[in-house]
Protein backbone atom coordinates (compact mmCIF):
# COMPACT_ATOMS: atom_id res chain seq x y z
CA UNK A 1 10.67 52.20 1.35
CA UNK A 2 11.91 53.36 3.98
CA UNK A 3 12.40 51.75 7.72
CA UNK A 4 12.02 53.80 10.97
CA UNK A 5 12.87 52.92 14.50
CA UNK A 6 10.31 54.80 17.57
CA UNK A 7 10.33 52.99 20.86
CA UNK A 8 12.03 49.57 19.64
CA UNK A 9 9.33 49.14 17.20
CA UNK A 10 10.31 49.30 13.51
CA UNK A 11 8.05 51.11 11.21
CA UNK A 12 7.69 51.07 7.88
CA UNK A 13 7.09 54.19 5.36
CA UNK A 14 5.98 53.54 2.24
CA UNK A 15 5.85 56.87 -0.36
CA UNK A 16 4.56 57.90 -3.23
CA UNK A 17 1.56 55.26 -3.30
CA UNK A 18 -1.49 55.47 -5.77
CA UNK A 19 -4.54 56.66 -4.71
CA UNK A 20 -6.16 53.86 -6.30
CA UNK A 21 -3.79 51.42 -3.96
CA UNK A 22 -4.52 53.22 -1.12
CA UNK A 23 -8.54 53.28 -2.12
CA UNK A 24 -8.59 49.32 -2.32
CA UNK A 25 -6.57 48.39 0.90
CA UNK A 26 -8.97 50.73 2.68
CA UNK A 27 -11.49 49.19 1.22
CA UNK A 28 -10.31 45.38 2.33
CA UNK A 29 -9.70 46.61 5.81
CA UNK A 30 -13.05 47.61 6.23
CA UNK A 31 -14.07 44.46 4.61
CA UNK A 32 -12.07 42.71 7.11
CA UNK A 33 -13.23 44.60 9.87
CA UNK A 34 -9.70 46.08 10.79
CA UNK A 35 -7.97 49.43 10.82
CA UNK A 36 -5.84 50.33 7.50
CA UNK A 37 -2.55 49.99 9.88
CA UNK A 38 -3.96 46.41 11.04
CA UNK A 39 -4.52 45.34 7.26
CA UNK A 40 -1.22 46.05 6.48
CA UNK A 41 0.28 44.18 9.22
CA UNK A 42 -1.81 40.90 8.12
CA UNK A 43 -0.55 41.70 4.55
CA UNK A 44 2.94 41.74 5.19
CA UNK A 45 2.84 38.85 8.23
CA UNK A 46 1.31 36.75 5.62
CA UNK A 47 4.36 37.51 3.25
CA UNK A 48 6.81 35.97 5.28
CA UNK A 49 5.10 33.47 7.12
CA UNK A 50 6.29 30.54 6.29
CA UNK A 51 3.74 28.35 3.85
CA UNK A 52 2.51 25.14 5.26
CA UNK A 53 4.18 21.97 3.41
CA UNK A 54 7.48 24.37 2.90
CA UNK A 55 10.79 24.16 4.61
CA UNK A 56 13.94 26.60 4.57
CA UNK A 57 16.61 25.61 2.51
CA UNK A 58 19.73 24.00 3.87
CA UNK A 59 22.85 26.20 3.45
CA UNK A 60 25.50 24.77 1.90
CA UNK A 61 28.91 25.50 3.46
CA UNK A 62 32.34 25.36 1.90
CA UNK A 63 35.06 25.59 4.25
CA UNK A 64 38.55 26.62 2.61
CA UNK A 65 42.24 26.62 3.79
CA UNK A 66 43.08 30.28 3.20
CA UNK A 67 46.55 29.81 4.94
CA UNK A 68 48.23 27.26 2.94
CA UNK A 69 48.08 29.18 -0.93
CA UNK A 70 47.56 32.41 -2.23
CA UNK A 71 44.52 31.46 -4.73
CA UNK A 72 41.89 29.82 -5.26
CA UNK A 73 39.82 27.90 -8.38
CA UNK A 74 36.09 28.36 -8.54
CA UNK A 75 35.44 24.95 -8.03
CA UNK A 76 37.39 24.72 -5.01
CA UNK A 77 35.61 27.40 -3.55
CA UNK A 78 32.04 26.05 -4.92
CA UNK A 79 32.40 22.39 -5.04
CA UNK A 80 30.76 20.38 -8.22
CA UNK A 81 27.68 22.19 -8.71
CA UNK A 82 29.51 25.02 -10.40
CA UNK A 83 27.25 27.86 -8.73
């Protein structure tokens, strides 16, 4: 894959797909009533919108004193839940 910027859009390129692929989402847009270029954009919004009932992960910060040694242990680094 490979991402392309034109007029502060981003595009996305997408080689070497199967015919077969290609067949079938051309065959859902029309089933959907929507260009192949507007299927694709539902496809991929759909992706990575966010699920109902979900929520993001907290991050989990560690914040270390790198001035006062020259090394640190995993666990100081991690905490307990040896990541």
């Amino acid at each position: 894959m490979m991402l392309c910027y034109h007029f502060d859009m981003p595009s996305v390129l997408i080689r070497n797909v199967d015919d077969a692929i290609v067949a079938s989402l051309k065959e859902r847009a029309r089933k959907n009533r929507r260009s192949l270029q507007g299927e694709l954009k539902s496809i991929l919004e759909a992706a990575v919108r966010p699920r109902p009932g979900t929520r993001r992960q907290a991050l989990k910060i560690h914040i270390v004193d790198v001035e006062s040694r020259q090394g640190y242990s995993r666990e100081e680094i991690y905490g307990d839940d040896g990541r």
